[in-house]
PDB file of N, CA and C in Angstrom:
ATOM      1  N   UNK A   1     -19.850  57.293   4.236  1.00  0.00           N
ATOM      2  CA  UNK A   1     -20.249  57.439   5.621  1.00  0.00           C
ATOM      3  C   UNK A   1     -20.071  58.912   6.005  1.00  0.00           C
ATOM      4  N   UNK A   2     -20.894  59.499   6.681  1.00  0.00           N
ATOM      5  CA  UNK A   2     -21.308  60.918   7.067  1.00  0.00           C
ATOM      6  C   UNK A   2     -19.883  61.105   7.871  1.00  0.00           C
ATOM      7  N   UNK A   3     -19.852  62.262   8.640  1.00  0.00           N
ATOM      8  CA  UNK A   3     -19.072  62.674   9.669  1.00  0.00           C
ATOM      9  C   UNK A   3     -19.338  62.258  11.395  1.00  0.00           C
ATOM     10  N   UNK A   4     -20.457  61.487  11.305  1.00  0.00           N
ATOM     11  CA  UNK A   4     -20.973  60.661  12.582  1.00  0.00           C
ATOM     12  C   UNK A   4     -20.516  59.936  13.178  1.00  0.00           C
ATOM     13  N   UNK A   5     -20.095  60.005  14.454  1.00  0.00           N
ATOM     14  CA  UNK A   5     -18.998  58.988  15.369  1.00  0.00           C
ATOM     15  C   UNK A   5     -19.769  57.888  15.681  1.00  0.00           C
ATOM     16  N   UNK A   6     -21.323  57.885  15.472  1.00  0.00           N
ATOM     17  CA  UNK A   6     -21.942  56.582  15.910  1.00  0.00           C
ATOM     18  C   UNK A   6     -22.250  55.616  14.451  1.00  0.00           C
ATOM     19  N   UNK A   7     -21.734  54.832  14.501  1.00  0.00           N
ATOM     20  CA  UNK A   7     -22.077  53.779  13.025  1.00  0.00           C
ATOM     21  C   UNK A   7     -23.047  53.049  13.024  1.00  0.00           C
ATOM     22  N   UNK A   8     -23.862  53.380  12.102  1.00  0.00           N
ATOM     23  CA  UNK A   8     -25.489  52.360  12.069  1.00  0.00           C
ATOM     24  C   UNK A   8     -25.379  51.357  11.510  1.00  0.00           C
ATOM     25  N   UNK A   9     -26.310  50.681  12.114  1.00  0.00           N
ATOM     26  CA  UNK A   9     -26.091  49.220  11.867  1.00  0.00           C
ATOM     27  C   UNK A   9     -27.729  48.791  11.212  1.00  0.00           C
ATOM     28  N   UNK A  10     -27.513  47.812  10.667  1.00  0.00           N
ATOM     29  CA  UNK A  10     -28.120  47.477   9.674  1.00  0.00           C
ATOM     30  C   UNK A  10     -29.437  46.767  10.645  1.00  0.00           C
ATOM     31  N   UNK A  11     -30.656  46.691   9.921  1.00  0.00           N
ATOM     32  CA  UNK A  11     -31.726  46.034  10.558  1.00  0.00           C
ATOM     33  C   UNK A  11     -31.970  44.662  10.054  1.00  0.00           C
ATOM     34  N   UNK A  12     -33.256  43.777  11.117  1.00  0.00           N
ATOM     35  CA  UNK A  12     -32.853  42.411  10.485  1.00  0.00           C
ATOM     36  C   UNK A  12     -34.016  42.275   9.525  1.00  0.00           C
ATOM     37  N   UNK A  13     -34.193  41.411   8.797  1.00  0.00           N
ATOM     38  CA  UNK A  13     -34.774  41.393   7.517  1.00  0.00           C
ATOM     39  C   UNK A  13     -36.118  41.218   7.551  1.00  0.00           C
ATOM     40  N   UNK A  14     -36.721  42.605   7.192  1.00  0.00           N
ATOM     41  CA  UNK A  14     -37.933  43.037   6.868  1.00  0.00           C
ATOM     42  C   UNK A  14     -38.988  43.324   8.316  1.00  0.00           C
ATOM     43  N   UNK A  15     -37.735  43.959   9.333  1.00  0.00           N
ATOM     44  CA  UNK A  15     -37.805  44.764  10.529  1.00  0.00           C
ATOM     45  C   UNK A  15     -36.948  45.869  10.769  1.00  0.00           C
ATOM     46  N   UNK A  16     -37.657  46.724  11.646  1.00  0.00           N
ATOM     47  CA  UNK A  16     -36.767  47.678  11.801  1.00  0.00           C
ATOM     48  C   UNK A  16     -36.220  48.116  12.907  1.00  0.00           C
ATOM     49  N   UNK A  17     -36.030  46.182  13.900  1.00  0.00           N
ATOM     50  CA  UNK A  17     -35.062  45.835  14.533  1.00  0.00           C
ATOM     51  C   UNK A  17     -33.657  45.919  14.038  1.00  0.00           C
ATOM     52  N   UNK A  18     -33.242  46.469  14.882  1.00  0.00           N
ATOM     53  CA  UNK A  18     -31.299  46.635  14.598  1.00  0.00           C
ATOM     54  C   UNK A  18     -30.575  45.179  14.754  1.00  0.00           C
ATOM     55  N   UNK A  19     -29.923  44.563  13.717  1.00  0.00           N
ATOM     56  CA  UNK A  19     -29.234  43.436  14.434  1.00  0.00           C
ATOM     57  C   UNK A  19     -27.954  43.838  15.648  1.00  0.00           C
ATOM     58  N   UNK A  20     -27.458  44.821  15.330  1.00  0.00           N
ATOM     59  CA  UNK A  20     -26.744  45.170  16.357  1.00  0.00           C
ATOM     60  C   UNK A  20     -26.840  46.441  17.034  1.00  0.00           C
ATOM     61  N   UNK A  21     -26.770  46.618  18.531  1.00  0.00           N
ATOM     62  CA  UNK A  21     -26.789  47.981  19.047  1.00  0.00           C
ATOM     63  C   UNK A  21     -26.175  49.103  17.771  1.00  0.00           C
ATOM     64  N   UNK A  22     -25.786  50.479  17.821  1.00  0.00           N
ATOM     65  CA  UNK A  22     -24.786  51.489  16.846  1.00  0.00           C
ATOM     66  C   UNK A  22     -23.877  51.433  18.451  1.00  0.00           C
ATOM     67  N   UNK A  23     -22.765  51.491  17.605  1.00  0.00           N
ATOM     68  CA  UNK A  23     -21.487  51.377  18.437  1.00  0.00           C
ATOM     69  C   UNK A  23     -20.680  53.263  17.835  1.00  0.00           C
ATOM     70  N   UNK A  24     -20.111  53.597  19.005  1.00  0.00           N
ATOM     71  CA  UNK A  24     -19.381  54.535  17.972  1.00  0.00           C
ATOM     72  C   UNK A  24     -18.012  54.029  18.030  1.00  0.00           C
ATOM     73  N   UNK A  25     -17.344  54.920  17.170  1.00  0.00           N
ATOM     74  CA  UNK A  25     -15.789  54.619  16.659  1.00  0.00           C
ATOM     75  C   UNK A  25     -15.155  53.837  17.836  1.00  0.00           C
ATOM     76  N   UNK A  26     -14.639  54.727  18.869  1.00  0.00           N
ATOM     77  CA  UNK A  26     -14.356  54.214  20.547  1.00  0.00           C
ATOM     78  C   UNK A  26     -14.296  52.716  20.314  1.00  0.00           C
ATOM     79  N   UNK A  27     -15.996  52.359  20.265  1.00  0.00           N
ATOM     80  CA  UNK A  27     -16.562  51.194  20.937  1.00  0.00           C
ATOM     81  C   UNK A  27     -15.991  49.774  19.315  1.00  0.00           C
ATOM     82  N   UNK A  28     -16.096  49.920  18.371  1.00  0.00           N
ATOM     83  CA  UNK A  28     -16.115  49.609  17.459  1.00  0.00           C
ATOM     84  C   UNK A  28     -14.368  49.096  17.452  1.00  0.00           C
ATOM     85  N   UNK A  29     -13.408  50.093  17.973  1.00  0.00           N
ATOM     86  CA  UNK A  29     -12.076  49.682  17.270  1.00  0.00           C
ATOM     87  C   UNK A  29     -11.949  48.953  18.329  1.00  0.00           C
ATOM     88  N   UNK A  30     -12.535  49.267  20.049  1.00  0.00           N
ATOM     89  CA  UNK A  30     -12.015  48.497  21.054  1.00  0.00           C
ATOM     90  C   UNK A  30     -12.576  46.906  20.594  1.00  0.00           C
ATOM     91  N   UNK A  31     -13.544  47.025  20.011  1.00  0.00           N
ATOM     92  CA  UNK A  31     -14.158  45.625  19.897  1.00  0.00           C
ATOM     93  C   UNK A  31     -13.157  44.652  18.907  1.00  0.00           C
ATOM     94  N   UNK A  32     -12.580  45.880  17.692  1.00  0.00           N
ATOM     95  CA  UNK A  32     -11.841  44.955  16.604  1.00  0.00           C
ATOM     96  C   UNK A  32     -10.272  44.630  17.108  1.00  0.00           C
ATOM     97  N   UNK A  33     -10.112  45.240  18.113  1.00  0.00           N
ATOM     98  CA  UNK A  33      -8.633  45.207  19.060  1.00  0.00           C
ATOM     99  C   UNK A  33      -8.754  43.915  19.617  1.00  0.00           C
ATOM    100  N   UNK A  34     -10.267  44.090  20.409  1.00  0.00           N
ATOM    101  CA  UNK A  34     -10.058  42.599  20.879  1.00  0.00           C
ATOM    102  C   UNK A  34     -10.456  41.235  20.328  1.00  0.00           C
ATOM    103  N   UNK A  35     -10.997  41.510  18.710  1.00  0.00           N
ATOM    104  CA  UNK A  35     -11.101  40.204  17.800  1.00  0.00           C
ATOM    105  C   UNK A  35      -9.700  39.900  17.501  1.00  0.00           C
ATOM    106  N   UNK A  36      -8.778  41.220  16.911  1.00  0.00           N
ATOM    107  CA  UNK A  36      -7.506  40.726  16.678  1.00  0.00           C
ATOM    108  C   UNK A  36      -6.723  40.033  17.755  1.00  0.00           C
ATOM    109  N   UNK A  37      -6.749  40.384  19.143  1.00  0.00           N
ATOM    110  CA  UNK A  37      -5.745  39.753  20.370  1.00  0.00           C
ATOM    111  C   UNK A  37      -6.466  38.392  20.366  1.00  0.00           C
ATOM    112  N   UNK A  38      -7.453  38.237  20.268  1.00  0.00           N
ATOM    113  CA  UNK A  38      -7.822  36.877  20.479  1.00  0.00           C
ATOM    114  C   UNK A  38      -7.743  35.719  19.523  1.00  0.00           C
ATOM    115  N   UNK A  39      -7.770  36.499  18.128  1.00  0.00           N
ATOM    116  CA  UNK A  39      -7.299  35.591  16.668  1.00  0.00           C
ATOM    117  C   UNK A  39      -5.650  35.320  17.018  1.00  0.00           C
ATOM    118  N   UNK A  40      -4.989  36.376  17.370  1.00  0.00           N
ATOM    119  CA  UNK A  40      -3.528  35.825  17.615  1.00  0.00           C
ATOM    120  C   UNK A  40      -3.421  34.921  18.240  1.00  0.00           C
ATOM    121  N   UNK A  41      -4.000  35.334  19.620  1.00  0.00           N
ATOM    122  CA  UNK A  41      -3.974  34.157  20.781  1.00  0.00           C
ATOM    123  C   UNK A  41      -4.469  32.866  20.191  1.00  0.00           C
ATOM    124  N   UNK A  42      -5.135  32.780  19.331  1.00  0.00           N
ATOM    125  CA  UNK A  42      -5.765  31.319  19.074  1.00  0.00           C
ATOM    126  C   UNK A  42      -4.780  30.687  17.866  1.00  0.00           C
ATOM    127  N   UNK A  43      -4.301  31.436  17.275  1.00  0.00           N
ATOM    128  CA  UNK A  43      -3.280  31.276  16.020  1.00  0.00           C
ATOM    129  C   UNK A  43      -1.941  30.949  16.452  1.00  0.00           C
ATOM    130  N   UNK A  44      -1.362  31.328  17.438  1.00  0.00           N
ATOM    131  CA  UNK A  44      -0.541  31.086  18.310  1.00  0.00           C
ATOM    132  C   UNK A  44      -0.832  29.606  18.653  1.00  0.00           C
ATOM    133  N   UNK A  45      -1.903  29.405  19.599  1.00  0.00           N
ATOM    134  CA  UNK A  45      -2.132  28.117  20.324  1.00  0.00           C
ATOM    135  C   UNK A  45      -2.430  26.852  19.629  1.00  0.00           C
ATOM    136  N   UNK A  46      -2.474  27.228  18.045  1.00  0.00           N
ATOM    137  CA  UNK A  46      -3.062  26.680  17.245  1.00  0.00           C
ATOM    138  C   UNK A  46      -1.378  26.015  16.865  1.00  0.00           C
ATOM    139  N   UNK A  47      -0.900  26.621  16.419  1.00  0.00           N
ATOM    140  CA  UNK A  47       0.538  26.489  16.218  1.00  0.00           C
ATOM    141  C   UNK A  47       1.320  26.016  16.913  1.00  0.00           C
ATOM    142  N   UNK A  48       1.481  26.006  17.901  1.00  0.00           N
ATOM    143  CA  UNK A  48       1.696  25.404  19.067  1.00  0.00           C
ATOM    144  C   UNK A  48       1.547  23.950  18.946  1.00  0.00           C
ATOM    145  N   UNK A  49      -0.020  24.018  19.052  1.00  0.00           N
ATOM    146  CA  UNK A  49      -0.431  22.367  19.050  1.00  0.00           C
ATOM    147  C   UNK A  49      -0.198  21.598  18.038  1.00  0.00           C
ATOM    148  N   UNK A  50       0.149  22.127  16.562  1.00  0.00           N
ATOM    149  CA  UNK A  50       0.880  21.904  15.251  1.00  0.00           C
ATOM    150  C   UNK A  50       2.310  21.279  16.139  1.00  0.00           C
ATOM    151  N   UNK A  51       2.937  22.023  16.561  1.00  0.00           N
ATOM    152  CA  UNK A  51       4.110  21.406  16.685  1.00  0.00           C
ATOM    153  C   UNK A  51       4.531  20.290  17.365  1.00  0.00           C
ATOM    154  N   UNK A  52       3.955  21.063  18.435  1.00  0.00           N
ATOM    155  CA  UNK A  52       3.772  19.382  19.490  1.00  0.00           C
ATOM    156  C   UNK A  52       3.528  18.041  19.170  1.00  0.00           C
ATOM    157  N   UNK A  53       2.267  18.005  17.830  1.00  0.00           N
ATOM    158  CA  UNK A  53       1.941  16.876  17.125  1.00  0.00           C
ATOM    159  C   UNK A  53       3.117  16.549  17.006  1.00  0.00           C
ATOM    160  N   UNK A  54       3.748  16.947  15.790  1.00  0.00           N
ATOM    161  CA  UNK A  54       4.749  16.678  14.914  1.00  0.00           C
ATOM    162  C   UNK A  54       6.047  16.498  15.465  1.00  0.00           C
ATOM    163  N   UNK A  55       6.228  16.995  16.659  1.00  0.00           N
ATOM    164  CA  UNK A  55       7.493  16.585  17.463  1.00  0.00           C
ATOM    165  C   UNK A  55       7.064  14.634  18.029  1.00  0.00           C
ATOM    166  N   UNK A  56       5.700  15.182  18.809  1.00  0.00           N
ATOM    167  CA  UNK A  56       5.607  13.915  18.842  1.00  0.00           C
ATOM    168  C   UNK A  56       5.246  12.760  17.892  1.00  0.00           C
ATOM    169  N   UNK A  57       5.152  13.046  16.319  1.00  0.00           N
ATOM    170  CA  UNK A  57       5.134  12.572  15.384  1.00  0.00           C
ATOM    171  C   UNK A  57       6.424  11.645  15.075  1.00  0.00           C
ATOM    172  N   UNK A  58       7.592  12.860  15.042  1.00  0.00           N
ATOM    173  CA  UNK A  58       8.612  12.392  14.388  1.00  0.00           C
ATOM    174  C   UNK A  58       9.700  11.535  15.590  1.00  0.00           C
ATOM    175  N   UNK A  59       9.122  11.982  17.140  1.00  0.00           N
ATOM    176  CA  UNK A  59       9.909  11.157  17.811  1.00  0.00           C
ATOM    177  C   UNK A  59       9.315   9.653  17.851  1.00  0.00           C
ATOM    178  N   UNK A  60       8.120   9.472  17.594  1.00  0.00           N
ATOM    179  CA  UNK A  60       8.050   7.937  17.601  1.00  0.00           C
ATOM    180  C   UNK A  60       8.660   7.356  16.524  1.00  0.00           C
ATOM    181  N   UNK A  61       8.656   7.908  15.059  1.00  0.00           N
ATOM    182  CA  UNK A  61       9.018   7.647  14.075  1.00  0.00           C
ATOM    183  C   UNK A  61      10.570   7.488  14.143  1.00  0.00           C
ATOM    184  N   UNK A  62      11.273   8.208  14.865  1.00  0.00           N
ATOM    185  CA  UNK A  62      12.777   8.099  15.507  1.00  0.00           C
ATOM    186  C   UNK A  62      13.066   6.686  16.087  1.00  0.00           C
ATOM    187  N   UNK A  63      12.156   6.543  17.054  1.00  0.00           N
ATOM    188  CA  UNK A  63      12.019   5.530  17.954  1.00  0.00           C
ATOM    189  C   UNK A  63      12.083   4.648  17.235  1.00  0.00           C
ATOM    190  N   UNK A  64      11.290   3.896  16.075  1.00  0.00           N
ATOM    191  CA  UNK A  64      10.606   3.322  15.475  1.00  0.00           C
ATOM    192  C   UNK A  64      12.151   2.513  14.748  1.00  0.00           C
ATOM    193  N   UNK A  65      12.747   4.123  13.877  1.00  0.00           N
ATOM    194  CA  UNK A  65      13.956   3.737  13.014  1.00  0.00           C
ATOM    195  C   UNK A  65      14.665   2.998  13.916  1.00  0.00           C
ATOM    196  N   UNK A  66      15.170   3.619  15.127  1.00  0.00           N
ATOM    197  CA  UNK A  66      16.079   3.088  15.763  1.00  0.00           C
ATOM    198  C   UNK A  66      16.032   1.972  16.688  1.00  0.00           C
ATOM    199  N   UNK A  67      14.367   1.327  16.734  1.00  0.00           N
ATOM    200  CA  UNK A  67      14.316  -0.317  17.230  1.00  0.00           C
ATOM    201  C   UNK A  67      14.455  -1.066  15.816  1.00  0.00           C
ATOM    202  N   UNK A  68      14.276  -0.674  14.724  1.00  0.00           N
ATOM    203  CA  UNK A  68      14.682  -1.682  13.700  1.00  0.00           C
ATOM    204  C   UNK A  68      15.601  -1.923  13.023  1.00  0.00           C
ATOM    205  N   UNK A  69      16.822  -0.289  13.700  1.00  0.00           N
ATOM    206  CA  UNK A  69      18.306  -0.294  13.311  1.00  0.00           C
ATOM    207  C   UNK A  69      19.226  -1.103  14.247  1.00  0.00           C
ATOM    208  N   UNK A  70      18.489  -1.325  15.359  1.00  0.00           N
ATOM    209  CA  UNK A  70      19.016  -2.190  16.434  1.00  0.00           C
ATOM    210  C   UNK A  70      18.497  -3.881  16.119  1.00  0.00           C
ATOM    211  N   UNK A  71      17.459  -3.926  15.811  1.00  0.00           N
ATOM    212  CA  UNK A  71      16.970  -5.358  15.278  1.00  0.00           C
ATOM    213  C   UNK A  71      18.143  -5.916  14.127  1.00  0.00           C
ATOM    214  N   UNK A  72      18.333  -4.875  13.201  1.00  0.00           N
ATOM    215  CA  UNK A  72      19.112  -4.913  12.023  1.00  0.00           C
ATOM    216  C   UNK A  72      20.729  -5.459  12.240  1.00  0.00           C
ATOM    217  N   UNK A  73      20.825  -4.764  13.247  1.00  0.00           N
ATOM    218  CA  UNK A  73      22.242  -4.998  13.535  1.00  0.00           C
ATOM    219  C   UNK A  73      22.268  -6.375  14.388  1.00  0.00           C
ATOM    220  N   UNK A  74      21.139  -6.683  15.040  1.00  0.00           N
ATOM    221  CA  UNK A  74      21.537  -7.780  15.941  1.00  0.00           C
ATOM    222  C   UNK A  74      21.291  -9.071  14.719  1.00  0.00           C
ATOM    223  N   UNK A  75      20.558  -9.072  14.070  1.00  0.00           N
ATOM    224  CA  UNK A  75      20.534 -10.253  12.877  1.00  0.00           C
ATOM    225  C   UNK A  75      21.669 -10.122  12.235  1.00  0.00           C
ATOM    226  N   UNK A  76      22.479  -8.933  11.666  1.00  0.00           N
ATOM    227  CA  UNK A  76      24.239  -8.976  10.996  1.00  0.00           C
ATOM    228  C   UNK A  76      25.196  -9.446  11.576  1.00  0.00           C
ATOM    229  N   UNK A  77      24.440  -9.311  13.267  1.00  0.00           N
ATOM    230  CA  UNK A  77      25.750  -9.895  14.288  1.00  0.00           C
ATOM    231  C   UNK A  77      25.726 -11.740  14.208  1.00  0.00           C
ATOM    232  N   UNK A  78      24.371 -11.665  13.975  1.00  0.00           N
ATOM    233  CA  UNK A  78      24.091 -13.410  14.741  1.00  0.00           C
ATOM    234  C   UNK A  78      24.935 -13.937  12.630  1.00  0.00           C
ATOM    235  N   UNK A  79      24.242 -13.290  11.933  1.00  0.00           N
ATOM    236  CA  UNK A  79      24.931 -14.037  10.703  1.00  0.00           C
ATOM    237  C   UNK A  79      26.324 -13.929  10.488  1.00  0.00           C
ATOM    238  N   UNK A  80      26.744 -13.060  11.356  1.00  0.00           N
ATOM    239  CA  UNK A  80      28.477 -12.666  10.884  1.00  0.00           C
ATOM    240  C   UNK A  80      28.733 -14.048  11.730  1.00  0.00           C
ATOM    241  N   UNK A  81      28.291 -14.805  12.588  1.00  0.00           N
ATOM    242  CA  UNK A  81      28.713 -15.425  13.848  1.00  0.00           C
ATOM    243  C   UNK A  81      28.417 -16.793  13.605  1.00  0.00           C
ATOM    244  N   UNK A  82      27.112 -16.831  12.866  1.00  0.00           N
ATOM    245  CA  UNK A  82      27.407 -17.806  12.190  1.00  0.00           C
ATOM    246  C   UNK A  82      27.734 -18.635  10.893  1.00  0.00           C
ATOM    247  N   UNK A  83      28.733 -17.471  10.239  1.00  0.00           N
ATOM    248  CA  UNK A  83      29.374 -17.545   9.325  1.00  0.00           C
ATOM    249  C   UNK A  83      30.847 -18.109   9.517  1.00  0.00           C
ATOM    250  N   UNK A  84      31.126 -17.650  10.461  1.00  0.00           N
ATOM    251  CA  UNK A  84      32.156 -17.712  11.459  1.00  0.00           C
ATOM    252  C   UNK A  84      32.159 -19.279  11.941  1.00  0.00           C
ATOM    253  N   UNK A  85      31.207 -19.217  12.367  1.00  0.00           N
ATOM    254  CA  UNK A  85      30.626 -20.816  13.432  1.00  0.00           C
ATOM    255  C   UNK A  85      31.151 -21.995  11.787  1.00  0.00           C
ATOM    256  N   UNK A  86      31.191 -21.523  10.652  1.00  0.00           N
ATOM    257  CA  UNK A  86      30.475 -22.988   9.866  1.00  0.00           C
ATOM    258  C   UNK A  86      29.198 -23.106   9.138  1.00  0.00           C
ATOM    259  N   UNK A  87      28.248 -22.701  10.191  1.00  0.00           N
ATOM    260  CA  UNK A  87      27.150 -23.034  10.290  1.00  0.00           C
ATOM    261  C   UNK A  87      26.647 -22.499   8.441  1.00  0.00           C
ATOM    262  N   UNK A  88      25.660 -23.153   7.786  1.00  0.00           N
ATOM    263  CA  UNK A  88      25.399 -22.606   6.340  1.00  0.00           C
ATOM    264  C   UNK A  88      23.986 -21.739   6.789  1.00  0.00           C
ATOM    265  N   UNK A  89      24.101 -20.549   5.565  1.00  0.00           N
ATOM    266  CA  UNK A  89      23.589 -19.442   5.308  1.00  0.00           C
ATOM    267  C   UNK A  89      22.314 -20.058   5.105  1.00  0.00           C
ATOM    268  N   UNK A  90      20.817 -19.376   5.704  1.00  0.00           N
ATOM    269  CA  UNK A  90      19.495 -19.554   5.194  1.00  0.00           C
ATOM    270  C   UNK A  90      18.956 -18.193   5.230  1.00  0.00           C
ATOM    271  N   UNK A  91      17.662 -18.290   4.702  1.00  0.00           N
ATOM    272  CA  UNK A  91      16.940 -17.316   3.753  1.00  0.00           C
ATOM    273  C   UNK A  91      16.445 -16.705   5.382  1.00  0.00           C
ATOM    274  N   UNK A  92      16.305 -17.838   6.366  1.00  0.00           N
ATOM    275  CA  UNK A  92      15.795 -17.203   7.508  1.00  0.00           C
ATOM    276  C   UNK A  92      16.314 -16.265   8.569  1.00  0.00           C
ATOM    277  N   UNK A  93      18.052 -16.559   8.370  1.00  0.00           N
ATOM    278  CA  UNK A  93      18.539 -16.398   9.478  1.00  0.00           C
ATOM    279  C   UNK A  93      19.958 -16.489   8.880  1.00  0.00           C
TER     280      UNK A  93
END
């Protein structure tokens, strides 16, 4: 590339229409400044919404353990009780 602050841009195919205006340097880095702030911003928000899933992933899955650690325990209680009672052991209960 020459010593030219304006950068040419390429024409569209098999015209010698420009696909894009020539931007110079200035115009060119302000433009790639603001592809990068906005890739963050979206990479960020993106991440974000990653987590949130997965929080709310693992709290139902929490939830989940701990209604069937409570189920668990209330069937050990009723068999301890009616072990206690006499009553004979089944496959059901």
């Amino acid at each position: 590339m020459d010593n030219d602050t304006t950068l040419t841009s390429s024409t569209l195919a098999g015209t010698d229409t420009p696909a894009w205006p020539p931007l110079t340097l200035a115009e060119r880095d302000r433009l790639r400044q603001q592809a990068m702030a906005r890739a963050h911003a979206l990479r960020a928000e993106a991440i974000n919404e990653f987590w949130r899933g997965t929080d709310a992933w693992f709290g139902a899955a929490a939830d989940h353990t701990r209604r069937a650690a409570t189920r668990l325990a209330a069937r050990l209680h009723q068999h301890i009780k009616r072990r206690a009672a006499g009553a004979p052991c089944t496959a059901e209960g």
